[in-house]
C-alpha atoms as a PDB file:
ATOM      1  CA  UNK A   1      29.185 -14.898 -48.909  1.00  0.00           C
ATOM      2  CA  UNK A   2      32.118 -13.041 -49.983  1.00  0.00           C
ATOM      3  CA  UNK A   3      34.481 -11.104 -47.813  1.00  0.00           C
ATOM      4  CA  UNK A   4      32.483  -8.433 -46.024  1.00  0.00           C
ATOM      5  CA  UNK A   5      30.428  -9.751 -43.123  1.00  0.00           C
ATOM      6  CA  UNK A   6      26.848  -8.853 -43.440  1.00  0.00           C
ATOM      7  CA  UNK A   7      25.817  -6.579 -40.533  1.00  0.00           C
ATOM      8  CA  UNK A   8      24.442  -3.340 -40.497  1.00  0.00           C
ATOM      9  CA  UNK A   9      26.960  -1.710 -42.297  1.00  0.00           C
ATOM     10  CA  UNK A  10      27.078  -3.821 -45.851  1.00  0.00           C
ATOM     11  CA  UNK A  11      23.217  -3.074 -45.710  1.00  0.00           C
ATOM     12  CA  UNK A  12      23.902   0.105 -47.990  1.00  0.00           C
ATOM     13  CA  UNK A  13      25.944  -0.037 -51.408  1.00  0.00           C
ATOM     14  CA  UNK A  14      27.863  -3.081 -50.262  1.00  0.00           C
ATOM     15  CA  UNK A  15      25.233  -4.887 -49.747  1.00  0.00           C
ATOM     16  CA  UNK A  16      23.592  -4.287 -52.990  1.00  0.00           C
ATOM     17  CA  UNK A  17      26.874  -4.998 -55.134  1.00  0.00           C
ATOM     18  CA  UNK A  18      27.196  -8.552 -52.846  1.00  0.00           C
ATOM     19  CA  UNK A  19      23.500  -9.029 -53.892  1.00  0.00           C
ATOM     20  CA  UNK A  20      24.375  -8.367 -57.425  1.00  0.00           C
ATOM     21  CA  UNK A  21      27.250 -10.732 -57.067  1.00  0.00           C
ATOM     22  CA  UNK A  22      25.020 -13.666 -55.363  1.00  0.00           C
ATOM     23  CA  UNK A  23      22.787 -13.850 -58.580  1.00  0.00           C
ATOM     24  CA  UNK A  24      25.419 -14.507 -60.645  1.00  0.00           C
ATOM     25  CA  UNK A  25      27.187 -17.761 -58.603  1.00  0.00           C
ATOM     26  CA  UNK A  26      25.542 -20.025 -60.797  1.00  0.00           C
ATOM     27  CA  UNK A  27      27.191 -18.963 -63.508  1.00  0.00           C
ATOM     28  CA  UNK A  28      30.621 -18.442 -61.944  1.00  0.00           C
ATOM     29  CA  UNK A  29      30.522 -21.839 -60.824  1.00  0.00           C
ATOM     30  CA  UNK A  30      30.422 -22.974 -64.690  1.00  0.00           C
ATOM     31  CA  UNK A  31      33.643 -21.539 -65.039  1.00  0.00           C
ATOM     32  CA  UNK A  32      34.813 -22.548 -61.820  1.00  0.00           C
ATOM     33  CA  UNK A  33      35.569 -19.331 -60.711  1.00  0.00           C
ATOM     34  CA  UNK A  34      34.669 -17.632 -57.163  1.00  0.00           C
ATOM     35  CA  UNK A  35      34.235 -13.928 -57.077  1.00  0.00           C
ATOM     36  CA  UNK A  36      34.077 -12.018 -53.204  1.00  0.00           C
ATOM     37  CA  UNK A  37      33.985  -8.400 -52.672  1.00  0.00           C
ATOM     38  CA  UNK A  38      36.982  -7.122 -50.949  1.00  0.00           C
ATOM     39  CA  UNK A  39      36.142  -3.629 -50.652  1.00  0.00           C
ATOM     40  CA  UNK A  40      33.433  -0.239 -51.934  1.00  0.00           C
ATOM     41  CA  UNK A  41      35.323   2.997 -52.060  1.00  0.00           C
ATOM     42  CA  UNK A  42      32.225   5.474 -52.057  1.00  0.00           C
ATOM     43  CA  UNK A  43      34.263   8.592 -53.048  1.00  0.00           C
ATOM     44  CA  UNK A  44      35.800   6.906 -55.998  1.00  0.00           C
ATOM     45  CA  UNK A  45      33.477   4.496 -56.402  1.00  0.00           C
ATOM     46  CA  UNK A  46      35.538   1.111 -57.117  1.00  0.00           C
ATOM     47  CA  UNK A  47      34.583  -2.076 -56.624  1.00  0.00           C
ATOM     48  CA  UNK A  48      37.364  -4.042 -55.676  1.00  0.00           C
ATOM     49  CA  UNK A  49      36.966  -7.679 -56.190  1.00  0.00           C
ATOM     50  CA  UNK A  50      38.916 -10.542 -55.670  1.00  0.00           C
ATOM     51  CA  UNK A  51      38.978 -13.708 -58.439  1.00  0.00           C
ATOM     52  CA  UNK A  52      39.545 -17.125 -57.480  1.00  0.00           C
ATOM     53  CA  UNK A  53      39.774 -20.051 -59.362  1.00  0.00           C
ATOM     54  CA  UNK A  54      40.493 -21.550 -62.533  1.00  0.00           C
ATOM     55  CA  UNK A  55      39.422 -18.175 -64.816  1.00  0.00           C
ATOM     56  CA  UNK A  56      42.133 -16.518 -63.036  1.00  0.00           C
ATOM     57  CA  UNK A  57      44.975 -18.428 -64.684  1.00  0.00           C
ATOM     58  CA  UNK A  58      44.035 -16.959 -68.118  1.00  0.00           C
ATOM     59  CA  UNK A  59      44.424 -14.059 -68.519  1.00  0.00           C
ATOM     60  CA  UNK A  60      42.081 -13.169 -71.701  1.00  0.00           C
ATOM     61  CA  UNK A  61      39.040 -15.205 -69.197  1.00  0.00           C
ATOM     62  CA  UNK A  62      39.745 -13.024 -66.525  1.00  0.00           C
ATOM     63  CA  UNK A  63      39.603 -10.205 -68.311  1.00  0.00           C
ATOM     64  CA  UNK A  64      36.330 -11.140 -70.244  1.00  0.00           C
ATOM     65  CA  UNK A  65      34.564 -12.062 -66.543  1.00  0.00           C
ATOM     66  CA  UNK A  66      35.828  -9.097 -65.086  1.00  0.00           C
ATOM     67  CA  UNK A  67      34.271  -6.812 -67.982  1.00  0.00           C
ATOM     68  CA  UNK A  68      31.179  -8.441 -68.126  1.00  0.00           C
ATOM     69  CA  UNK A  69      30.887  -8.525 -63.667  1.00  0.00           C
ATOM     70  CA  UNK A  70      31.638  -4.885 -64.107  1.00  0.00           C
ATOM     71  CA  UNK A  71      28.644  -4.243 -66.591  1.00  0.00           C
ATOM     72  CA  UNK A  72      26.504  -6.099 -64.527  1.00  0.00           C
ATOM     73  CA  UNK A  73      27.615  -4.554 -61.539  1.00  0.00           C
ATOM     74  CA  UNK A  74      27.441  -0.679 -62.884  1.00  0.00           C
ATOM     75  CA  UNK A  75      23.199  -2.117 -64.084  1.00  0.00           C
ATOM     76  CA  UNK A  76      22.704  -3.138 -60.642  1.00  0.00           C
ATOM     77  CA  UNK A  77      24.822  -0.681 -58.539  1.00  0.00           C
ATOM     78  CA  UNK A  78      24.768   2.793 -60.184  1.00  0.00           C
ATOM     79  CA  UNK A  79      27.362   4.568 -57.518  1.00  0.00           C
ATOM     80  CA  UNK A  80      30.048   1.705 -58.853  1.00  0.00           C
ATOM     81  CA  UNK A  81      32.204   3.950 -61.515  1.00  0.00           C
ATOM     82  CA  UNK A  82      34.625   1.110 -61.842  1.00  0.00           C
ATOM     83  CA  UNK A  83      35.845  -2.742 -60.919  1.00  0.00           C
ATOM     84  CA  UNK A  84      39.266  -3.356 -60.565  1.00  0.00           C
ATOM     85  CA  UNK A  85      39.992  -7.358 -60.115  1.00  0.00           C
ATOM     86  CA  UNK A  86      42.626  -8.118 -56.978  1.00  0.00           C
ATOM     87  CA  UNK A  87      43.856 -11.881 -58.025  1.00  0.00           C
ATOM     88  CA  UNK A  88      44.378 -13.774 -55.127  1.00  0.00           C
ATOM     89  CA  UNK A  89      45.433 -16.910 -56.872  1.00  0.00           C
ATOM     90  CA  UNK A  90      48.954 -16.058 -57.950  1.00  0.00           C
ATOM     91  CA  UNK A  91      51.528 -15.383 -55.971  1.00  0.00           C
ATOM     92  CA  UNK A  92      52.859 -12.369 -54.295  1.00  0.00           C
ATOM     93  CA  UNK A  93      56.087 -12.922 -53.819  1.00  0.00           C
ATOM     94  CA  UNK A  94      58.702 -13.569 -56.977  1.00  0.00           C
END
């Protein structure tokens, strides 16, 4: 499970984009990647989601996961306008 806790509120859109998300694990794990939902703003509608793992080290992979999360996403979740990636692998602070 990603981030959000299910309970009665991640029943609506959140719970259908952490749905959409849980059929794709299989394939995430190939690359050795983890990807959580970190947050669903419904007046913009972005997806923010947070990459872990190798994929995130490389930039061009990231990049290519992240467009091809947010196409599956936007099939599966039609209120998501956009997916911006928050990469919690490298560091913060300079």
């Amino acid at each position: 499970m990603g981030v959000l806790k299910r309970n009665s509120r991640t029943h609506g859109v959140e719970g259908r984009i952490q749905h959409a998300i849980d059929h794709l694990v299989p394939l995430l794990h190939i690359e050795a990647c983890q990807i959580q939902l970190v947050s669903f703003e419904q007046t913009t509608g972005v997806a923010l989601l947070r990459i872990e793992g190798g994929c995130s080290h490389c930039d061009m992979s990231a990049v290519t996961l992240l467009q091809g999360m947010e196409a599956h996403l936007r099939r599966s979740v039609p209120e998501i306008r956009e997916v911006r990636a928050l990469d919690s692998d490298r560091p913060t602070d300079a």
